[in-house]
Protein backbone atom coordinates (compact mmCIF):
# COMPACT_ATOMS: atom_id res chain seq x y z
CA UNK A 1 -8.14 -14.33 -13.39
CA UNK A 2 -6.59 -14.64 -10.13
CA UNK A 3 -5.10 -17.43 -7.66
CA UNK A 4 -5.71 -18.17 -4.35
CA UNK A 5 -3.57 -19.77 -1.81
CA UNK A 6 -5.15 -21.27 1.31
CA UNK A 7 -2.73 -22.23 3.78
CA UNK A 8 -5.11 -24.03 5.84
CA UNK A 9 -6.02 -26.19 3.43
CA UNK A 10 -2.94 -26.39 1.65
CA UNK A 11 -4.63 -25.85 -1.69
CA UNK A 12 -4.72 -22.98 -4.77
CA UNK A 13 -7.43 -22.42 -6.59
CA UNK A 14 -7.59 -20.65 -10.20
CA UNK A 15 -10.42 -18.32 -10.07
CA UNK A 16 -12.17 -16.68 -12.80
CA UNK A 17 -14.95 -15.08 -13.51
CA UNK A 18 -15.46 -15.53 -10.01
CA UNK A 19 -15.35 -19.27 -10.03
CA UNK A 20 -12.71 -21.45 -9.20
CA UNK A 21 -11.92 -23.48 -12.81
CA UNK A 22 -9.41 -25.64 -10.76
CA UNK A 23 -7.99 -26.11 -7.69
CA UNK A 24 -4.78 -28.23 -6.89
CA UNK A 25 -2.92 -29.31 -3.41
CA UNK A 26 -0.09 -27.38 -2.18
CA UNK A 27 2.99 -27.46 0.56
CA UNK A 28 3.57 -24.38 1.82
CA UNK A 29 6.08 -23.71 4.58
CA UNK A 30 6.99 -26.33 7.45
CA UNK A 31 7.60 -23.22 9.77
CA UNK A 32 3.92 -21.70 9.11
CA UNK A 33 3.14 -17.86 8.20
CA UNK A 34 5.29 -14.81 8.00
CA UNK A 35 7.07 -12.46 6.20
CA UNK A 36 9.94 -11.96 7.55
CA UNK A 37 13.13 -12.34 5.59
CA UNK A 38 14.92 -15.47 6.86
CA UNK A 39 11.78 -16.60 8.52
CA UNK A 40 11.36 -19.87 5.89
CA UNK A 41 7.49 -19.06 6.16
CA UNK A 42 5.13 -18.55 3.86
CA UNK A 43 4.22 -14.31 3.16
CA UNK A 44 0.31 -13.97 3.24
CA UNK A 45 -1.76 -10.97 1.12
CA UNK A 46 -2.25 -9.76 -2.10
CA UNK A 47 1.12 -10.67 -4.63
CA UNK A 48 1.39 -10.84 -8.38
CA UNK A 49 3.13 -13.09 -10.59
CA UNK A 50 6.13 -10.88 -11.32
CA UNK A 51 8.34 -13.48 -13.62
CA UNK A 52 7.57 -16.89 -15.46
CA UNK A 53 11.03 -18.64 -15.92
CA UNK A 54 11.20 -22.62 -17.59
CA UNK A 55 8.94 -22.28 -20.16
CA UNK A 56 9.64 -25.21 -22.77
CA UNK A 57 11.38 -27.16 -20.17
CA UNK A 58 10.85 -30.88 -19.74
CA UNK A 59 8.88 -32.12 -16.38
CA UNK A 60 11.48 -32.29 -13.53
CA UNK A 61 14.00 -29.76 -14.80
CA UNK A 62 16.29 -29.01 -12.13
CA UNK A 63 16.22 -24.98 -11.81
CA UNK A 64 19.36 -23.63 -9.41
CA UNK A 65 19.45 -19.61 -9.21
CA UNK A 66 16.49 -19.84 -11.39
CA UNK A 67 18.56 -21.73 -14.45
CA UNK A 68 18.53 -24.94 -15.55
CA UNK A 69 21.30 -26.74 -14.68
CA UNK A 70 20.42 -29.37 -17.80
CA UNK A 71 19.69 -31.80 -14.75
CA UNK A 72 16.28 -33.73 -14.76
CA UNK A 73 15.60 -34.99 -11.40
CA UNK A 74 15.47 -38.63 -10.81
CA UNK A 75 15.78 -40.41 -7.51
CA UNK A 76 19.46 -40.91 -8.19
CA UNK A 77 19.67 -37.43 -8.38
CA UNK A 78 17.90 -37.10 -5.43
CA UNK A 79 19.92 -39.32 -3.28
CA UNK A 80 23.52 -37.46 -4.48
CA UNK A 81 22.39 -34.33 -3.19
CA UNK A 82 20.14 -34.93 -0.02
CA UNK A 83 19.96 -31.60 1.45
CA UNK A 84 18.88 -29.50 -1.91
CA UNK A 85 15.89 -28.01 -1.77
CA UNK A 86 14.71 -29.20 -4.92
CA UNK A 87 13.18 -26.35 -7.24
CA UNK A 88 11.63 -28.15 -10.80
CA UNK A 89 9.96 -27.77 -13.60
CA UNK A 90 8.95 -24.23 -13.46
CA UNK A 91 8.76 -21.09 -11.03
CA UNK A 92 6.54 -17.93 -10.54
CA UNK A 93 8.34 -15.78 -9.00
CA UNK A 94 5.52 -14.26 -6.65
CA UNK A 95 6.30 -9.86 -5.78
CA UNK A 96 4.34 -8.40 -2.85
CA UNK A 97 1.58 -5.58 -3.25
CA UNK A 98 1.57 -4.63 0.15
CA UNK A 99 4.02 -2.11 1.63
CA UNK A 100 5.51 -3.30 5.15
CA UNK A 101 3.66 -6.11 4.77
CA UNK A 102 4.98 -8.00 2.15
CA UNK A 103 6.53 -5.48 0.00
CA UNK A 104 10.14 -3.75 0.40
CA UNK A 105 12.25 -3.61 3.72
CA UNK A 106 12.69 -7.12 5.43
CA UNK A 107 8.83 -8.19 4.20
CA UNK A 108 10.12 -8.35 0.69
CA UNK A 109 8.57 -11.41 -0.82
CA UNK A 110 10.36 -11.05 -4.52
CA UNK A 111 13.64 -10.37 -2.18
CA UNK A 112 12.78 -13.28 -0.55
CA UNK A 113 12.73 -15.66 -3.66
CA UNK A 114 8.97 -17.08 -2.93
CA UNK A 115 8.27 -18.93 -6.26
CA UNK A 116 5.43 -21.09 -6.74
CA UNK A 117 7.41 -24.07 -8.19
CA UNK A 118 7.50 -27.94 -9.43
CA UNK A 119 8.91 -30.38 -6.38
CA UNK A 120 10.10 -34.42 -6.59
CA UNK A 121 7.79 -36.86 -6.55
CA UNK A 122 8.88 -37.91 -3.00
CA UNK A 123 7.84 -34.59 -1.62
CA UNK A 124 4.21 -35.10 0.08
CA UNK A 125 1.55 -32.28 -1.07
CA UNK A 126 -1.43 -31.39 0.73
CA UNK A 127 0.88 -30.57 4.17
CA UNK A 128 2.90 -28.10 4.77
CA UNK A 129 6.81 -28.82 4.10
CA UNK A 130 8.43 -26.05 2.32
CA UNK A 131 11.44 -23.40 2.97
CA UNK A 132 8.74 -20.73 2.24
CA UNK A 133 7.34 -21.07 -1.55
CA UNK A 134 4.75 -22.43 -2.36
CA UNK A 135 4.91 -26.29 -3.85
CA UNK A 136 2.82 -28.21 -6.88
CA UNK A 137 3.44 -31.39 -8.28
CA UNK A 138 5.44 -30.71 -11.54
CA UNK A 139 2.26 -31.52 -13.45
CA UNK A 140 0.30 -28.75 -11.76
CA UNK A 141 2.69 -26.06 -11.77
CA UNK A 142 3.47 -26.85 -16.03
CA UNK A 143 -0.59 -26.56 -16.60
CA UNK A 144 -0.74 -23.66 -14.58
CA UNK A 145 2.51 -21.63 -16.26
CA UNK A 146 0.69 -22.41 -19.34
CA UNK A 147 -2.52 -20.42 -17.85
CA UNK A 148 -1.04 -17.21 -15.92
CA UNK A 149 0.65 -14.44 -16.96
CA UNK A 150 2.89 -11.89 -15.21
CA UNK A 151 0.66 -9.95 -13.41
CA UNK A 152 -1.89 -12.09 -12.52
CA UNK A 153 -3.11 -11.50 -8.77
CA UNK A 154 -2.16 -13.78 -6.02
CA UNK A 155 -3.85 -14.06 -2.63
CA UNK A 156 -2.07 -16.22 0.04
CA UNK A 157 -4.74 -16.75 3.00
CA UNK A 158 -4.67 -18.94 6.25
């Protein structure tokens, strides 16, 4: 099993056995590409999922520092805090495979904090809008926590 990330498209697909089993729509980063700590892009080539954190939480769990702050979000919420970058649900925290590329030094995408994680309802998928991670509705990212596993492969393409 392994997931791929087109940026292009703004989709990831769940492959296995060679076939993609499902695909869902994506944001990835407003600012494009790149690795570079600070950048607020999204790193491209080969990652793993190196940590599953919000198992058992409900749908729109607010997650700060990778916690739950025992907030669900709700478009109250939403408007009291307008410039959080809203992190829900659940989060796979993605780790680079490729040294200088995305892996150690200032290309370090686990440094980095690139999660593939649940976003608010008002966020559009399908274009890119993110700080850098990788978005799903908070129904997509729950069903696919429930099918990955640390270690599963991740390829982020344009």
């Amino acid at each position: 099993m392994r997931l791929e990330i087109d940026l292009g498209a703004q989709r990831l697909r769940l492959i296995e056995r060679g076939r993609c089993v499902v695909a869902y729509p994506v944001s990835t980063a407003a600012n494009g590409a790149g690795e570079i700590n600070g950048s607020g892009m999204t790193p491209r080539g080969l990652h793993v999922v190196r940590a599953k954190i919000g198992g058992g939480l409900p749908s729109g769990a607010v997650l700060r520092a990778r916690r739950w702050t025992g907030e669900v979000w709700t478009p109250e919420l939403h408007a009291r805090y307008p410039g959080r970058d809203w992190i829900l649900s659940r989060i796979l925290w993605l780790s680079g495979l490729e040294r200088g590329r995305n892996r150690l030094g200032c290309v370090d995408t686990f440094r980095r904090y690139i999660y593939l994680h649940g976003t608010p309802y008002s966020q559009v998928l399908g274009t890119p809008g993110s700080k850098g991670c990788v978005r799903m509705s908070n129904e997509d990212i729950i069903e696919l926590y429930e099918r990955v596993e640390p270690g599963t492969q991740v390829d982020i393409h344009e």
